[in-house]
N, C-alpha and C. Protein backbone atom coordinates (compact mmCIF):
# COMPACT_ATOMS: atom_id res chain seq x y z
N UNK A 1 -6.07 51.35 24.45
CA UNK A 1 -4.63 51.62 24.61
C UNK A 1 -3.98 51.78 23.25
N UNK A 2 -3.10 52.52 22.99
CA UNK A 2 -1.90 52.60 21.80
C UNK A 2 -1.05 51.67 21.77
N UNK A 3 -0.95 50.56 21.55
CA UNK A 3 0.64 50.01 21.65
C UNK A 3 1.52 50.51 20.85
N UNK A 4 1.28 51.69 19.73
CA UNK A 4 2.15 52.57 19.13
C UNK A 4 3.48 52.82 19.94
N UNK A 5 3.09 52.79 21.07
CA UNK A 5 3.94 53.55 22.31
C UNK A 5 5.12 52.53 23.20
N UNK A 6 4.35 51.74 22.55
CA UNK A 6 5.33 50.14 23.66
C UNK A 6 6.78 50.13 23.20
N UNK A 7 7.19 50.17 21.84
CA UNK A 7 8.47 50.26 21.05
C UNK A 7 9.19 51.41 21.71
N UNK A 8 8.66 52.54 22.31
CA UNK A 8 9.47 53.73 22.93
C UNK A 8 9.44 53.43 23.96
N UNK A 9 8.70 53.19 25.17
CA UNK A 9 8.61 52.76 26.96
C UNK A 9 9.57 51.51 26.83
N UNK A 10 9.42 50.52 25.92
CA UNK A 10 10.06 49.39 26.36
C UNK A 10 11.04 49.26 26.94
N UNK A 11 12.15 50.18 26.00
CA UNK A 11 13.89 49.88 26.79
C UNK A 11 13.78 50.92 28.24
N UNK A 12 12.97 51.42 28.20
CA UNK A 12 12.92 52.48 30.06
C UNK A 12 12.21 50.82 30.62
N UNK A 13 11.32 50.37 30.76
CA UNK A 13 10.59 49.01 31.28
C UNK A 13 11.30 48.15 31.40
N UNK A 14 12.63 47.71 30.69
CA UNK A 14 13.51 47.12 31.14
C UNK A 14 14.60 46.95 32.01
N UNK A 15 15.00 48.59 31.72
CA UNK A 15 15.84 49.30 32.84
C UNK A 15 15.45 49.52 33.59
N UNK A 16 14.41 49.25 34.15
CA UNK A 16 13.80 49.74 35.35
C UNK A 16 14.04 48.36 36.25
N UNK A 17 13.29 47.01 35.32
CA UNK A 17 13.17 45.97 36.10
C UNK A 17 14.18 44.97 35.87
N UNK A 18 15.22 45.67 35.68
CA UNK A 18 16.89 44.86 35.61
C UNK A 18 17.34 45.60 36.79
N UNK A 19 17.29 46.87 36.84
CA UNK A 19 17.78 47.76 37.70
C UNK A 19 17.26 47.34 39.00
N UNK A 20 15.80 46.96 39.07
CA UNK A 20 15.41 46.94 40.38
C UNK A 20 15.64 45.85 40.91
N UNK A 21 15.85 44.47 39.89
CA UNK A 21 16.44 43.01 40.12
C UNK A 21 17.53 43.34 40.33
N UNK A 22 18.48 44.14 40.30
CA UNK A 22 19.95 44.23 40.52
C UNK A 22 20.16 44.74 42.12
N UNK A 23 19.22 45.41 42.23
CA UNK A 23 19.27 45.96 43.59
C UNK A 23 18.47 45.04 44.86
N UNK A 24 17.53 44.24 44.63
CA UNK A 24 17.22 43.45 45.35
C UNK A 24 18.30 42.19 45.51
N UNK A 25 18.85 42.14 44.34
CA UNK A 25 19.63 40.94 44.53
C UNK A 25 21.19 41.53 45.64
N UNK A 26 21.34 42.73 45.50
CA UNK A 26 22.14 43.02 46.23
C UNK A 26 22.09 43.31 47.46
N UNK A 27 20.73 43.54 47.80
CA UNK A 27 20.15 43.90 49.36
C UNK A 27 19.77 42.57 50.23
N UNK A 28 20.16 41.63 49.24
CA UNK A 28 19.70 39.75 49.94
C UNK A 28 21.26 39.64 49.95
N UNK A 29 22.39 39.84 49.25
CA UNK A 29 23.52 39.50 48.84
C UNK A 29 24.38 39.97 50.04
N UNK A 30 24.15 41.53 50.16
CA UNK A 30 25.29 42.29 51.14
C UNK A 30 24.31 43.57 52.03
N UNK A 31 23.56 43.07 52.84
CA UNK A 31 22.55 43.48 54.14
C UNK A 31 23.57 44.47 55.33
N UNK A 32 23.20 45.71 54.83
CA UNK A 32 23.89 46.26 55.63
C UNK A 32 24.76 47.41 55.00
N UNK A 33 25.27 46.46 54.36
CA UNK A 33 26.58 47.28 53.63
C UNK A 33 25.63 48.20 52.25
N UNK A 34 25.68 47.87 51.38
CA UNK A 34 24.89 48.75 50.08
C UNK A 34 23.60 48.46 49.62
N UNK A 35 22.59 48.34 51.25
CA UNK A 35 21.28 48.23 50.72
C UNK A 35 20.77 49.25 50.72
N UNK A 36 20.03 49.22 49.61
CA UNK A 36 19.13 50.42 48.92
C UNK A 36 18.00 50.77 50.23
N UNK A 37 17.54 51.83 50.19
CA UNK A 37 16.43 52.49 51.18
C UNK A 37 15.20 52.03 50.16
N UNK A 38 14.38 51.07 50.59
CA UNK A 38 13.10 50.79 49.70
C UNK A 38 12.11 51.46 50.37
């Protein structure tokens, strides 16, 4: 593997798994109303 590459993917790898914690937490939070289609 390169980890050359980790310094560029990283901040997308974060946004991804903030983003996707944000949306689970909202689909336990408000069921119905603005849950995401998983």
């Amino acid at each position: 593997m390169k980890f050359t590459y980790l310094p560029t993917y990283l901040p997308i790898y974060l946004y991804l798994l903030i983003h996707f914690c944000f949306a689970i937490d909202s689909f336990f939070s408000h069921p119905g109303e603005t849950a995401p289609k998983l």
